[in-house]
Protein backbone atom coordinates (compact mmCIF):
# COMPACT_ATOMS: atom_id res chain seq x y z
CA UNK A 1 -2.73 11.89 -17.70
CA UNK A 2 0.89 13.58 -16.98
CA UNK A 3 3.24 11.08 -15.48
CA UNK A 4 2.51 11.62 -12.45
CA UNK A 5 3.00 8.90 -9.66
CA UNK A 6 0.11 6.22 -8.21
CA UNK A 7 0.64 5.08 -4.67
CA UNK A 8 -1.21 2.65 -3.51
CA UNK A 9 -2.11 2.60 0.71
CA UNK A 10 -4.20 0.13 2.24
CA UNK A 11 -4.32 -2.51 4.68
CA UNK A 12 -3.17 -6.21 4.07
CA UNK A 13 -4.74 -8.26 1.63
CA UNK A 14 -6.44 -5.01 0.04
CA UNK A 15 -4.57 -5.85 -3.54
CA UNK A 16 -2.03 -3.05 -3.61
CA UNK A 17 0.51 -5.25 -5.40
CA UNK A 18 -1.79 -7.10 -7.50
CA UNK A 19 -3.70 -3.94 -8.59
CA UNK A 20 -0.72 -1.99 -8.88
CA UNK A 21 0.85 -4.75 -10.79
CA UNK A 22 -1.56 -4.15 -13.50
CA UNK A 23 -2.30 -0.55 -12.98
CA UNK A 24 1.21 -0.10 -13.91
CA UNK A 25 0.84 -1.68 -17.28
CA UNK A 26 -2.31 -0.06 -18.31
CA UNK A 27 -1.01 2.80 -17.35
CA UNK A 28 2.72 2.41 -19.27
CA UNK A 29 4.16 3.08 -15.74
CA UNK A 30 6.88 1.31 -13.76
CA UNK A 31 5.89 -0.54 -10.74
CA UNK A 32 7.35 -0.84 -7.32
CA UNK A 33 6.94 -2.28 -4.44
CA UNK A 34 8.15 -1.23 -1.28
CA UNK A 35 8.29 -4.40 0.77
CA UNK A 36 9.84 -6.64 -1.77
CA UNK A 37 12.03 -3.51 -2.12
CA UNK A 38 13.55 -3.86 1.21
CA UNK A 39 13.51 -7.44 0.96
CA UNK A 40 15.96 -7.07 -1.90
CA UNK A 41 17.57 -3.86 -0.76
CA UNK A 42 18.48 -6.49 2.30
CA UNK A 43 18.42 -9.38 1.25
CA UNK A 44 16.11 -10.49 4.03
CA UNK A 45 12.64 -11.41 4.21
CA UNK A 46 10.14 -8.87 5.71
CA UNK A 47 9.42 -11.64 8.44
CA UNK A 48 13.17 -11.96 9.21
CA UNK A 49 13.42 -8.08 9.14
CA UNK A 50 10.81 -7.76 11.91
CA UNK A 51 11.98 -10.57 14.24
CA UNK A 52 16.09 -9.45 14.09
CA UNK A 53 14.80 -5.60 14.11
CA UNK A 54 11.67 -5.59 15.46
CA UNK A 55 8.63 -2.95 13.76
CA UNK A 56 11.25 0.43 14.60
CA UNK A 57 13.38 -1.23 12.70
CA UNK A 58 11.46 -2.16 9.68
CA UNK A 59 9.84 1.50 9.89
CA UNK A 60 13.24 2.82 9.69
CA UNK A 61 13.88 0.89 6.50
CA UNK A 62 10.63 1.49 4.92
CA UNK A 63 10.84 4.83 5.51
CA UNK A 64 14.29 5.18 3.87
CA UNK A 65 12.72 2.94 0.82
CA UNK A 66 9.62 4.91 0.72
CA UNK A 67 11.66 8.46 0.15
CA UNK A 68 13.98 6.62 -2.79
CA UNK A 69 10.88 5.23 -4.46
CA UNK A 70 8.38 7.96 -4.15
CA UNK A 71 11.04 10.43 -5.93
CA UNK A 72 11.27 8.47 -8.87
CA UNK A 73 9.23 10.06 -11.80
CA UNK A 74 5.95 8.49 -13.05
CA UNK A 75 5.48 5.12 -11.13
CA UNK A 76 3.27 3.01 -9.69
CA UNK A 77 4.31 1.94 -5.86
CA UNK A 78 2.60 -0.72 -3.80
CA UNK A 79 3.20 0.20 -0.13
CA UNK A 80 3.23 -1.85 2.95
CA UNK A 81 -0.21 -1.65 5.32
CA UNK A 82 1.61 0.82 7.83
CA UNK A 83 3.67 2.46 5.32
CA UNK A 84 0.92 4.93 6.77
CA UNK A 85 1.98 5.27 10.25
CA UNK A 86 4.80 7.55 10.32
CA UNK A 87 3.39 10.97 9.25
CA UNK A 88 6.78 11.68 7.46
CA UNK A 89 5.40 9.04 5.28
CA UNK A 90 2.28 10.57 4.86
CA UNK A 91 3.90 13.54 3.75
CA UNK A 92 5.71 11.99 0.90
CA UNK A 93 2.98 10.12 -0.24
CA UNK A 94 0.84 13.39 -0.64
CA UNK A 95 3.79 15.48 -1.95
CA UNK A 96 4.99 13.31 -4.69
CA UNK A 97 1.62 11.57 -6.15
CA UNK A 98 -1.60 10.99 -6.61
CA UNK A 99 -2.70 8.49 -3.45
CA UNK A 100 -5.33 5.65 -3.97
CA UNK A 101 -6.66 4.13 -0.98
CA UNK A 102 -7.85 0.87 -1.79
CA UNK A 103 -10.39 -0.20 0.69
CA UNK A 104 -11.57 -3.22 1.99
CA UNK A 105 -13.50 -5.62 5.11
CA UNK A 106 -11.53 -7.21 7.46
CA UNK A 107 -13.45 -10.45 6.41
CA UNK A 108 -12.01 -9.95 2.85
CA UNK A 109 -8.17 -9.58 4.65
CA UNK A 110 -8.51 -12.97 6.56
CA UNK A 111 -9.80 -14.56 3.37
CA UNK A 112 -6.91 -12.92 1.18
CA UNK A 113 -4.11 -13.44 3.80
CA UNK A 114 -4.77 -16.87 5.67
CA UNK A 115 -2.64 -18.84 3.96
CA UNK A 116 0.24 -16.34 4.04
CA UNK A 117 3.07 -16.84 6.22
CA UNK A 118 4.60 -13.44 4.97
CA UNK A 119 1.98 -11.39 7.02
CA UNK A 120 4.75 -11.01 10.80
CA UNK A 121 1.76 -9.12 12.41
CA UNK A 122 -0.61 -12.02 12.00
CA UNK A 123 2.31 -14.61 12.75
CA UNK A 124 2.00 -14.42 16.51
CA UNK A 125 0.77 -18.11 17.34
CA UNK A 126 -1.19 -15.95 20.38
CA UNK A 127 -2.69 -13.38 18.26
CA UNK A 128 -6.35 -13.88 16.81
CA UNK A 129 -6.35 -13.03 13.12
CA UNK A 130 -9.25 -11.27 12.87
CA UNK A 131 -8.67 -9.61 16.01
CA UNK A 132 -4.99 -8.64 15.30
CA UNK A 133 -6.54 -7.41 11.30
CA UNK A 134 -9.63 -4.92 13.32
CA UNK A 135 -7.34 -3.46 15.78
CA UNK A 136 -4.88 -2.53 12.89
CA UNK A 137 -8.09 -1.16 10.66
CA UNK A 138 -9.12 1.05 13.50
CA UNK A 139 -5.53 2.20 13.79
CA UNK A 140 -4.69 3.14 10.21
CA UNK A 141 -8.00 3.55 8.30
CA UNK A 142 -8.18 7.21 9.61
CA UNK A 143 -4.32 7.47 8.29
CA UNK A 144 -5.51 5.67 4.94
CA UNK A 145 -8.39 8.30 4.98
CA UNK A 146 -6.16 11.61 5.51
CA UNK A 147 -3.37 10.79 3.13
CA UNK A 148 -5.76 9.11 0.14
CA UNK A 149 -6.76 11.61 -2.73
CA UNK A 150 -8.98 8.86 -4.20
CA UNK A 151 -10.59 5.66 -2.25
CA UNK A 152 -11.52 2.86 -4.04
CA UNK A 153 -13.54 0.08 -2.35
CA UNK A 154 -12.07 -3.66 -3.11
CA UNK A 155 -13.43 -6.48 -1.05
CA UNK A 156 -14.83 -8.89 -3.29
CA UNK A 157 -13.73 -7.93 -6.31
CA UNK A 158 -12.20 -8.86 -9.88
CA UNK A 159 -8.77 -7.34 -9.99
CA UNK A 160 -10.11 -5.84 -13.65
CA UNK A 161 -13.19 -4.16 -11.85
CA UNK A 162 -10.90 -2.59 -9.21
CA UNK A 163 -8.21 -1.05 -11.58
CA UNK A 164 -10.81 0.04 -14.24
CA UNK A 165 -12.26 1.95 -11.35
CA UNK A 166 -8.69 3.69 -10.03
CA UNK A 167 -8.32 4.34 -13.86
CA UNK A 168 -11.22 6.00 -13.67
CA UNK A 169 -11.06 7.58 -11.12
CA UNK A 170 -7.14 9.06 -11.48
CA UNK A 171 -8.97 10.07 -14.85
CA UNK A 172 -11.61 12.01 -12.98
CA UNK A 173 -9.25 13.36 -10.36
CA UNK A 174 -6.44 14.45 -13.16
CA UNK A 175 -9.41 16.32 -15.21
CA UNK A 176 -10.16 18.33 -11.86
CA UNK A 177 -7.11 18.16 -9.87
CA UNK A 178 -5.07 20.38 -8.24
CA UNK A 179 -2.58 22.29 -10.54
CA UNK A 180 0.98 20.79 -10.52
């Protein structure tokens, strides 16, 4: 496989970071990832970010983050769950990699992410978890699904079984890809 770039899209708690972790190694790639980018870029936690600056705000910064990191030659980036949402995004994402969705159940989010207090959108004391995590997945899994050249399903999971299978499949997908 060239070096081309992996990015990683998903929802919370769907492994990006932990798969792309060790994607990255097998894969003699760099890794990134764009929220603990902007928390070091700033010096601020994402959950700081989002209460002084609101979501525009941390859209505005992840945006910025996402157009630095995706132009960087062969790596691996972990992006944030709505990383999706601004179609300028989208359009970087699709441009400058190869995109793997990695999929998975909102029961499999709440397990991952319930004892996470890095997780703003589920930090509301008013807001249902598991109501807060479908309304999101019916929100950006159509966004996941337009931008991803590859889905990979993850609840449930080893991390081994799930990156064997992106290998796999960024194997398949380089063998028969488009030319580039």
């Amino acid at each position: 496989m060239a070096r081309r770039s992996v990015f990683l899209v998903g929802p919370m708690g769907a492994g990006k970071t932990t798969v792309g972790r060790r994607l990255a190694q097998s894969l003699g790639l760099d890794f990134f990832d764009s929220d603990e980018e902007i928390e070091r870029r700033t010096g601020a936690t994402i959950s700081i970010i989002f209460e002084i600056e609101g979501e525009v705000g941390f859209r505005k910064r992840e945006h910025k983050v996402l157009q630095d990191l995706t132009a960087l030659p062969g790596i691996v980036l972990a992006t944030g769950g709505g990383a999706v949402l601004m179609p300028e995004n989208r359009e970087l994402l699709r441009a400058r990699g190869t995109v793997v969705y990695l999929k998975t159940s909102v029961a499999e989010q709440l397990r991952r992410t319930r004892s996470s207090v890095h997780r703003p959108l589920l930090q509301d004391a008013d807001t249902d978890p598991e109501a807060r995590l479908l309304e999101l997945t019916q929100e950006r899994e159509p966004l996941y699904d337009s931008v991803a050249d590859i889905v990979v399903e993850s609840p449930g999971r080893k991390v081994g079984a799930t990156v064997k299978d992106v290998l796999d499949r960024l194997t398949d997908a380089h063998s028969t890809s488009r030319p580039g």
